[in-house]
Protein backbone atom coordinates (compact mmCIF):
# COMPACT_ATOMS: atom_id res chain seq x y z
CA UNK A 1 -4.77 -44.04 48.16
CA UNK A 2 -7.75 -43.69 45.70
CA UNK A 3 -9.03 -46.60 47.54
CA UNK A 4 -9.33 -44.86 50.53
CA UNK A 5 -10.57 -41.64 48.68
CA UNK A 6 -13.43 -43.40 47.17
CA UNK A 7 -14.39 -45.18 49.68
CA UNK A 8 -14.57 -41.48 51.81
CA UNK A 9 -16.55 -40.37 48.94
CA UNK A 10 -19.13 -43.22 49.08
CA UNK A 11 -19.34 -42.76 52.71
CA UNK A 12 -20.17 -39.10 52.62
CA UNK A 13 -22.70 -39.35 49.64
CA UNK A 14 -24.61 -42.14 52.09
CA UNK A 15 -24.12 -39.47 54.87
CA UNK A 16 -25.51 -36.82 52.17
CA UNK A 17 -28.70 -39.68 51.58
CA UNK A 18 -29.31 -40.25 54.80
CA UNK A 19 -29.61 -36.36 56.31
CA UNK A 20 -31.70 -35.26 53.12
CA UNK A 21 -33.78 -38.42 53.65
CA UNK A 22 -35.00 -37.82 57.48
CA UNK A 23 -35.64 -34.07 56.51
CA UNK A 24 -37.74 -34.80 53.72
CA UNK A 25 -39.94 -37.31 54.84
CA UNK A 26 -42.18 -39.30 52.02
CA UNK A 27 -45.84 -39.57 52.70
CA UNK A 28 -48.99 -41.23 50.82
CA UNK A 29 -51.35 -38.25 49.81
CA UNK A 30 -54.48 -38.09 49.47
CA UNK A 31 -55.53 -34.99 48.03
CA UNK A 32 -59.07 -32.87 48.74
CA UNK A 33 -60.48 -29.73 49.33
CA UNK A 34 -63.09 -28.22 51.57
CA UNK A 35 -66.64 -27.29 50.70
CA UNK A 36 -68.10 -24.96 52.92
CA UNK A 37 -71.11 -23.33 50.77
CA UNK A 38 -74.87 -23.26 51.91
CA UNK A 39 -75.73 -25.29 48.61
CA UNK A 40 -73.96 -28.07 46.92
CA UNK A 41 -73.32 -26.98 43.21
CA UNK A 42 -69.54 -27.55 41.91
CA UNK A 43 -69.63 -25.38 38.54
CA UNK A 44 -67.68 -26.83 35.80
CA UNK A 45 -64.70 -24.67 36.74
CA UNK A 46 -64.39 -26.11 40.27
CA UNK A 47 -64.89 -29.82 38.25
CA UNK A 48 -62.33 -28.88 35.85
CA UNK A 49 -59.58 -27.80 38.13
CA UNK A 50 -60.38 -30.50 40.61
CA UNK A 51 -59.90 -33.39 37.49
CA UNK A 52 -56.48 -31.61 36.82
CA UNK A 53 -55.57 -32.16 40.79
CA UNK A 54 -56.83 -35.72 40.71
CA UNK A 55 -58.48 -34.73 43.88
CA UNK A 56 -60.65 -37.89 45.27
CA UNK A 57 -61.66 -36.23 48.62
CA UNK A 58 -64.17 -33.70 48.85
CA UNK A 59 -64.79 -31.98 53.04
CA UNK A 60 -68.66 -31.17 53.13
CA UNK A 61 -69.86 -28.81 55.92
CA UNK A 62 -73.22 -30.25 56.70
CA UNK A 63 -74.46 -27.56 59.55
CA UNK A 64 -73.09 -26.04 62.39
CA UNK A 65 -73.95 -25.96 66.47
CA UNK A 66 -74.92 -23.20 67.76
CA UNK A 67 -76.47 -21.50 70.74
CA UNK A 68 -80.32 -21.27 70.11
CA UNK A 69 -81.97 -18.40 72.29
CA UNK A 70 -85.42 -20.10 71.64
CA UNK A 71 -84.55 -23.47 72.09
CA UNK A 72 -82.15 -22.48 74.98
CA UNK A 73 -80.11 -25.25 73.49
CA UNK A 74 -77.21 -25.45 71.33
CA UNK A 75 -78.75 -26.65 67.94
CA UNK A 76 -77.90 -28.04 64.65
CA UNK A 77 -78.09 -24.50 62.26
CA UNK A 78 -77.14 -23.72 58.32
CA UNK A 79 -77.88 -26.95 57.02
CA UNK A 80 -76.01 -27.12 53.67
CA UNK A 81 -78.62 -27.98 50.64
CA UNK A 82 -77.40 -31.41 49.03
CA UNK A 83 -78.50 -33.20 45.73
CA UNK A 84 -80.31 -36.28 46.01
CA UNK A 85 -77.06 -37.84 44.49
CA UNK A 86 -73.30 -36.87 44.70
CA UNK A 87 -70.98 -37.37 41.96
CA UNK A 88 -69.41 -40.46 43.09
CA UNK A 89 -65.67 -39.11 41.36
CA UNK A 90 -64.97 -38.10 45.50
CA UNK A 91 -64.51 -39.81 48.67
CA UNK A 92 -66.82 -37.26 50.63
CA UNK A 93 -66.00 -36.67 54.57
CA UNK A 94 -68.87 -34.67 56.08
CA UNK A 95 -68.01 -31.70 58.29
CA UNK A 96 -70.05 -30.53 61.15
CA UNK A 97 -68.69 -26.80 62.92
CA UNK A 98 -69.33 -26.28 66.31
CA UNK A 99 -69.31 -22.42 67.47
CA UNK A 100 -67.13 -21.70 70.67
CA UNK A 101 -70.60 -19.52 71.61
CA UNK A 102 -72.53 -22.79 71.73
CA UNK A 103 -69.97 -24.75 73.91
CA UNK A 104 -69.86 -21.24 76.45
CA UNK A 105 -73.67 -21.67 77.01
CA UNK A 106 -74.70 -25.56 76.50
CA UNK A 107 -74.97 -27.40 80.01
CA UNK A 108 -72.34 -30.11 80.56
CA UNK A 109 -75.60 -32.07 81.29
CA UNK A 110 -77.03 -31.26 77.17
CA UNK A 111 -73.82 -33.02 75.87
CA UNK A 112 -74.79 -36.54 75.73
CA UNK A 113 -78.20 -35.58 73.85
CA UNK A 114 -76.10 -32.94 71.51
CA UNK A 115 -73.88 -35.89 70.27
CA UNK A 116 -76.90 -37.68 69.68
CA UNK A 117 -78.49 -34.36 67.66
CA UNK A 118 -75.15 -34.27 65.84
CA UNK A 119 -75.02 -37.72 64.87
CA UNK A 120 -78.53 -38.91 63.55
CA UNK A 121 -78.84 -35.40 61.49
CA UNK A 122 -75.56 -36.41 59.99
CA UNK A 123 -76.55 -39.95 59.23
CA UNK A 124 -79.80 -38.57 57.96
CA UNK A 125 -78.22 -36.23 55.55
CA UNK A 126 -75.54 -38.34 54.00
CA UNK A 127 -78.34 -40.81 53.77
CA UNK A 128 -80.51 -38.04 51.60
CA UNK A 129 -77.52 -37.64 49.54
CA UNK A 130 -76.32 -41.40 49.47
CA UNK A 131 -73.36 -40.52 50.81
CA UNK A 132 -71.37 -43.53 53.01
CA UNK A 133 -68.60 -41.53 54.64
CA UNK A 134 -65.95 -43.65 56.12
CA UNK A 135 -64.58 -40.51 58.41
CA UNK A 136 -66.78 -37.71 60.01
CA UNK A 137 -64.79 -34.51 60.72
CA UNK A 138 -65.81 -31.85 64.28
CA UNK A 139 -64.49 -28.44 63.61
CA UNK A 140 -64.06 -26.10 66.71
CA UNK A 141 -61.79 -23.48 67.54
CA UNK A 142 -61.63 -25.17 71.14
CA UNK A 143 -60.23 -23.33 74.27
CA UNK A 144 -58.37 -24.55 77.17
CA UNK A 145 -61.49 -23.63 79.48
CA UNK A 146 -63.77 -25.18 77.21
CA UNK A 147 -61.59 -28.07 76.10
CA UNK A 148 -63.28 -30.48 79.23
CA UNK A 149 -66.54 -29.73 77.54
CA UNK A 150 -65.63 -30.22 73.79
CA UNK A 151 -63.66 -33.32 74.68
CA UNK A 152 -66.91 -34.76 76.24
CA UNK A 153 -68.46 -33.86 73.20
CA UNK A 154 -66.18 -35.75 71.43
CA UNK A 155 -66.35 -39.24 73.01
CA UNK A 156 -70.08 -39.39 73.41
CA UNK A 157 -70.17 -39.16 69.52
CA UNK A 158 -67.68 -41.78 68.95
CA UNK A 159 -70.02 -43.48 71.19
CA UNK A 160 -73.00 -43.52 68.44
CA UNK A 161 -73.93 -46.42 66.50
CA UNK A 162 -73.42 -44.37 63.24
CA UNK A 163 -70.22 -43.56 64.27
CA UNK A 164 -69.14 -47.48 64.45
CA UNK A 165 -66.53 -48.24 62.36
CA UNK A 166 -65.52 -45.01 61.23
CA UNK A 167 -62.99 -42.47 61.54
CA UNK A 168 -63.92 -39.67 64.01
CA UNK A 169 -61.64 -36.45 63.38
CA UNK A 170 -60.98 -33.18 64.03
CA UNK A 171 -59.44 -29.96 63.33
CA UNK A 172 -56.47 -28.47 64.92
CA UNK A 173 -55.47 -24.78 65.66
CA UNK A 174 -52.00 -23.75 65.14
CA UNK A 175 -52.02 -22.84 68.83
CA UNK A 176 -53.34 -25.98 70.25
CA UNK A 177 -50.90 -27.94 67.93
CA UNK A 178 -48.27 -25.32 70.21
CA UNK A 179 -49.81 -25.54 73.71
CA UNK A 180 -50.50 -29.27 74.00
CA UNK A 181 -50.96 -28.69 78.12
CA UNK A 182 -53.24 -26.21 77.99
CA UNK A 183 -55.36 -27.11 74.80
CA UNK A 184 -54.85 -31.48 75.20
CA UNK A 185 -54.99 -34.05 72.82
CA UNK A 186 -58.39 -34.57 71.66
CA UNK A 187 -60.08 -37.97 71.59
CA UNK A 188 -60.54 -38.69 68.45
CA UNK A 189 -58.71 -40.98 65.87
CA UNK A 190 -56.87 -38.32 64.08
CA UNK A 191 -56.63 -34.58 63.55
CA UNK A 192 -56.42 -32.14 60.65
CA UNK A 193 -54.21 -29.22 61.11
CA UNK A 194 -55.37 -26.27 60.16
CA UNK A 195 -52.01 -24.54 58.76
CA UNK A 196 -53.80 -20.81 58.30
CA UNK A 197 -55.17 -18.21 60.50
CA UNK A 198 -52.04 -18.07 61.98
CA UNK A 199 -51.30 -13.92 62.95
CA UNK A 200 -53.46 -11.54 64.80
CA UNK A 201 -55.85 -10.63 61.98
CA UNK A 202 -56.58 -7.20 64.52
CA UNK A 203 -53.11 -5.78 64.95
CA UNK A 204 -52.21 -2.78 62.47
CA UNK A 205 -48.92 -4.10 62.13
CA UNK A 206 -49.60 -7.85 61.12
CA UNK A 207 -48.19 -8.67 57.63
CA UNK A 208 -50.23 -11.41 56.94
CA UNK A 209 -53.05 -13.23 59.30
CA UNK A 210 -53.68 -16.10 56.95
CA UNK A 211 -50.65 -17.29 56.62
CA UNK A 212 -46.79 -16.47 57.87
CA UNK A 213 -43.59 -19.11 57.35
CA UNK A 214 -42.28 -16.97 60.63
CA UNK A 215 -45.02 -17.64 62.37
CA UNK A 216 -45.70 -21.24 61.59
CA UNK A 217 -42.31 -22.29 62.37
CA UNK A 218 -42.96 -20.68 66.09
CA UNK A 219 -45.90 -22.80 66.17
CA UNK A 220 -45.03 -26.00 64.44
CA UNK A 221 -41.37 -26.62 66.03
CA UNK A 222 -42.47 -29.65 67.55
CA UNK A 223 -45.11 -30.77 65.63
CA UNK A 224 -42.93 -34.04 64.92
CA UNK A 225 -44.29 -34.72 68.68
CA UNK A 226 -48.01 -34.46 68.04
CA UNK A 227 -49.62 -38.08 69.56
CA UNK A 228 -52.37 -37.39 66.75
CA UNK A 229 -52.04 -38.96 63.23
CA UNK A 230 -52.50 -35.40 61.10
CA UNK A 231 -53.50 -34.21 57.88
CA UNK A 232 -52.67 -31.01 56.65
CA UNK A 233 -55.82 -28.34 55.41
CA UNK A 234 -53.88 -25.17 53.63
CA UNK A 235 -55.94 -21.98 52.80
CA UNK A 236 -56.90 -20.78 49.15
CA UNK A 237 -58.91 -17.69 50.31
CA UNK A 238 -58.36 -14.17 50.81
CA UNK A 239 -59.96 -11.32 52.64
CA UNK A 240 -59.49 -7.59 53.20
CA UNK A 241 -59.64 -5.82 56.79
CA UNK A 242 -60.10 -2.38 57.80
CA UNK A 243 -58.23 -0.22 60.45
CA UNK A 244 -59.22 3.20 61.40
CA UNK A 245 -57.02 5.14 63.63
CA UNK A 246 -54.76 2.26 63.83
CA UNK A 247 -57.17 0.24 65.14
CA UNK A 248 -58.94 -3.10 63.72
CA UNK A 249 -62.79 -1.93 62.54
CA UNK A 250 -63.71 -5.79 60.85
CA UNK A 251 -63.10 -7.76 57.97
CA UNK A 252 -64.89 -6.36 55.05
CA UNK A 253 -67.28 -9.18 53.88
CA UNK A 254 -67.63 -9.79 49.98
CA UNK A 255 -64.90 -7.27 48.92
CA UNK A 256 -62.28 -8.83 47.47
CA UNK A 257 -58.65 -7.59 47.45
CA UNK A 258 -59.32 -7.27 43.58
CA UNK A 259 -61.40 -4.99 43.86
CA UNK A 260 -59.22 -2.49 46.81
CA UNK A 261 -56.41 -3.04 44.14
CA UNK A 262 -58.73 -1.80 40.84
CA UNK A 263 -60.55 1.21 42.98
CA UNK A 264 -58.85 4.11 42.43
CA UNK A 265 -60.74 5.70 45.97
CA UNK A 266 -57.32 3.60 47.20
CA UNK A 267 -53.97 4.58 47.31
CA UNK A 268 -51.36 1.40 47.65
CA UNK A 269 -49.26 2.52 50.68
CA UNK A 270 -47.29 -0.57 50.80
CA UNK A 271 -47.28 -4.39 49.22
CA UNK A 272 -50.77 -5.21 50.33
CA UNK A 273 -51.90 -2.19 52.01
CA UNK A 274 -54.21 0.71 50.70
CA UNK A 275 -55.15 4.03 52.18
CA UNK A 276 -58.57 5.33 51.00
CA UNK A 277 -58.46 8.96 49.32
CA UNK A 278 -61.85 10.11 50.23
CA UNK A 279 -64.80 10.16 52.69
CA UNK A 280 -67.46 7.69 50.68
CA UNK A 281 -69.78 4.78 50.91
CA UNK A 282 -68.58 1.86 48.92
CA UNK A 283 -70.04 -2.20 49.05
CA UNK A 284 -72.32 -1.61 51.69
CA UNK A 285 -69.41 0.16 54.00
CA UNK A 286 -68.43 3.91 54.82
CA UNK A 287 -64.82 4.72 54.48
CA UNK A 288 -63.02 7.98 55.53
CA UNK A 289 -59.80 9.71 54.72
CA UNK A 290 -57.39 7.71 55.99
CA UNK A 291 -58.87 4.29 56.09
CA UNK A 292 -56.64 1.36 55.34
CA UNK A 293 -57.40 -1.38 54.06
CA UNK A 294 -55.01 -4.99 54.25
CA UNK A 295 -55.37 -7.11 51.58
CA UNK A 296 -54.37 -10.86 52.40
CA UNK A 297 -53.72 -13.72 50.64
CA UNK A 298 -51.74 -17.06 50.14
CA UNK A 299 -48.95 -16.90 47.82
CA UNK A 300 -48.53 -19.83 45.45
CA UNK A 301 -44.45 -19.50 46.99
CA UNK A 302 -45.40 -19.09 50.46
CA UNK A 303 -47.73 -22.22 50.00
CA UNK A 304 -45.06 -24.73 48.97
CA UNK A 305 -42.70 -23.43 51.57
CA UNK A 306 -45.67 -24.53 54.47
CA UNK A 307 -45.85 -27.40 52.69
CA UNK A 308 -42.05 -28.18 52.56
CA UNK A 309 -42.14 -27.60 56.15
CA UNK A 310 -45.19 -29.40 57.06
CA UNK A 311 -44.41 -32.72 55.39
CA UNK A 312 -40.75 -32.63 56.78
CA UNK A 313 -42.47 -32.79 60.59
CA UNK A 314 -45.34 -34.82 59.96
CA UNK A 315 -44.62 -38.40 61.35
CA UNK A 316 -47.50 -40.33 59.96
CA UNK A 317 -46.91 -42.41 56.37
CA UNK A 318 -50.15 -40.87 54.90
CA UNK A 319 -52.07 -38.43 54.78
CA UNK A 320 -54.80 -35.92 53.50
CA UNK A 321 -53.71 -32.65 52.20
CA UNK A 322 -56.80 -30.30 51.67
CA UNK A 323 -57.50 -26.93 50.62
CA UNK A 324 -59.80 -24.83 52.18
CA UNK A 325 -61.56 -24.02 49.80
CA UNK A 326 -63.12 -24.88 46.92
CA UNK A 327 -64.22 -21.87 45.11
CA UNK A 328 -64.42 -21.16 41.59
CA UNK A 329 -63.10 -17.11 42.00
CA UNK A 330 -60.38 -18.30 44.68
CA UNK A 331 -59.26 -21.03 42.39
CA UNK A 332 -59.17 -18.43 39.27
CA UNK A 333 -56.53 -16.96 41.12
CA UNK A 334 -54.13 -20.10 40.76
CA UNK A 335 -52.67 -22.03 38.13
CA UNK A 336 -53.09 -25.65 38.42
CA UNK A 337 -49.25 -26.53 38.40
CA UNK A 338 -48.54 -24.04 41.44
CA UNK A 339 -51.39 -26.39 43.34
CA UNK A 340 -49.93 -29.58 42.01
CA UNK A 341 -46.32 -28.71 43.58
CA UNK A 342 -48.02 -28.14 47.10
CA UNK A 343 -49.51 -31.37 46.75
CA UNK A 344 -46.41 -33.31 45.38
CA UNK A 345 -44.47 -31.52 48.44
CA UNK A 346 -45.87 -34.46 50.70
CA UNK A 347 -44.57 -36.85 48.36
């Protein structure tokens, strides 16, 4: 008789094992962050916190594509300013953006001589900076009308000597890691999904645009499926937007929620939303009676939870895990250990 009850016991611990072992799948993580400042200059904050991460991977946004009304052409813009020599404590993966206004205009006959525009500045840069990347990253927010056009994009720079032997990626939207049909699988060697930006930043109603566990899990049910290898980027910043009436007026550029919360011009109405008091000019922007502003941000909770969720229904054995981005003020607003358990959520 306690035979038989032990042996039950062993077999339902092993049952235990085995269910908490396929939902919390073990990865190898690399960690980084994102760059994605006009000028290369980490301040000894940003060095600091990234030492205490152990992060070895640093994202770079070189330039970005856009439509050029003089060339008629969509052009290399922005170029980021980089230092003759990088600190060589990071693997560095160099970032080029491409605008969904560029891919609109540009000429499906323009793409083959784009890729080449996109690849020699690229080469040319890291060169400048003696940087040997063994992955370049394409960022675009691609539609399922312009997805033919991207995708073409795509292949004709994996076609370009500079591109031989390295990893070509690029970033996924929530919605295209949803609606595979409409958005396809881009051809590339792996993707990075970008787990932010998630809500509709212009609805009065939205809780929180950047990030929502709700809304992920809506999006990211059967991410298990994705054909791509993925990494995971998760956001660090935080923005404020304005509604008048009800209805979305824009995001409110260099305010910080800091500063809605300290202005007493602002009445808190509800966790992260603030009513202005008065008819007044304030940072650039007028504000009447009535205003509200949203204040949004990532939690250091809500954080882990994406990453709980994430790593549980990412099939690949390793990956990056990134945060976008790396910013001295942003990163003020986090302790070290409440990074280091999103990162050791992958493990």
């Amino acid at each position: 008789m306690n035979g038989t009850k032990k042996h039950g016991c062993s077999l339902l611990l092993l049952l235990c094992f085995f269910m908490w072992s396929c939902k919390h799948a073990h990865h190898q993580v690399k960690r980084g962050f994102y760059y994605w400042k006009t000028t290369y200059n980490l301040t000894g904050s940003e060095i600091y916190t990234l030492h205490q991460l152990q992060c070895k991977h640093m994202y770079v946004r070189l330039f970005d594509v856009d439509w050029s009304a003089a060339n008629n052409a969509a052009v290399p813009l922005a170029p980021i300013h980089l230092p003759q020599q990088l600190d060589t404590m990071f693997t560095y993966v160099p970032v080029v953006f491409i605008t969904q206004n560029a891919l609109v205009r540009m000429s499906d006959t323009s793409i083959a001589e784009l890729a080449g525009n996109i690849a020699s500045l690229t080469e040319q840069m890291c060169d400048a900076a003696n940087i040997h990347p063994q992955e370049v990253q394409i960022d675009c927010d691609w539609t399922s009308t312009l997805r033919d056009k991207y995708f073409s994009i795509l292949k004709y720079v994996k076609q370009q000597p500079y591109l031989a032997g390295k990893i070509l990626s690029c970033t996924i939207r929530m919605h295209q890691a949803k609606y595979t049909r409409q958005s396809g699988i881009p051809p590339v060697d792996k993707g990075l999904l970008m787990c932010y930006n998630m809500g509709d930043l212009k609805k009065y109603n939205t809780q929180n645009s950047i990030i929502d566990m709700d809304e992920a899990k809506l999006y990211l049910k059967h991410l298990d499926t994705y054909p791509l290898q993925l990494d995971v980027a998760l956001p660090l910043f935080r923005w404020c937007l304005l509604f008048r009436d009800g209805r979305f007026k824009g995001i409110l550029r260099d305010v910080r929620p800091d500063d809605v919360i300290s202005n007493n011009m602002f009445t808190q109405q509800q966790d992260n939303i603030y009513r202005s008091n008065t008819d007044t000019s304030w940072k650039g922007y007028y504000f009447r009676t009535g205003d509200v502003v949203r204040t949004e941000a990532a939690s250091p909770t809500v954080l882990e939870a994406m990453a709980n969720y994430t790593a549980a229904h990412i099939k690949n054995n390793a990956l990056n895990v990134v945060f976008f981005d790396c910013d001295s003020l942003i990163l003020s607003k986090y302790k070290v250990d409440e990074l280091e358990k999103v990162y050791t959520a992958y493990k």
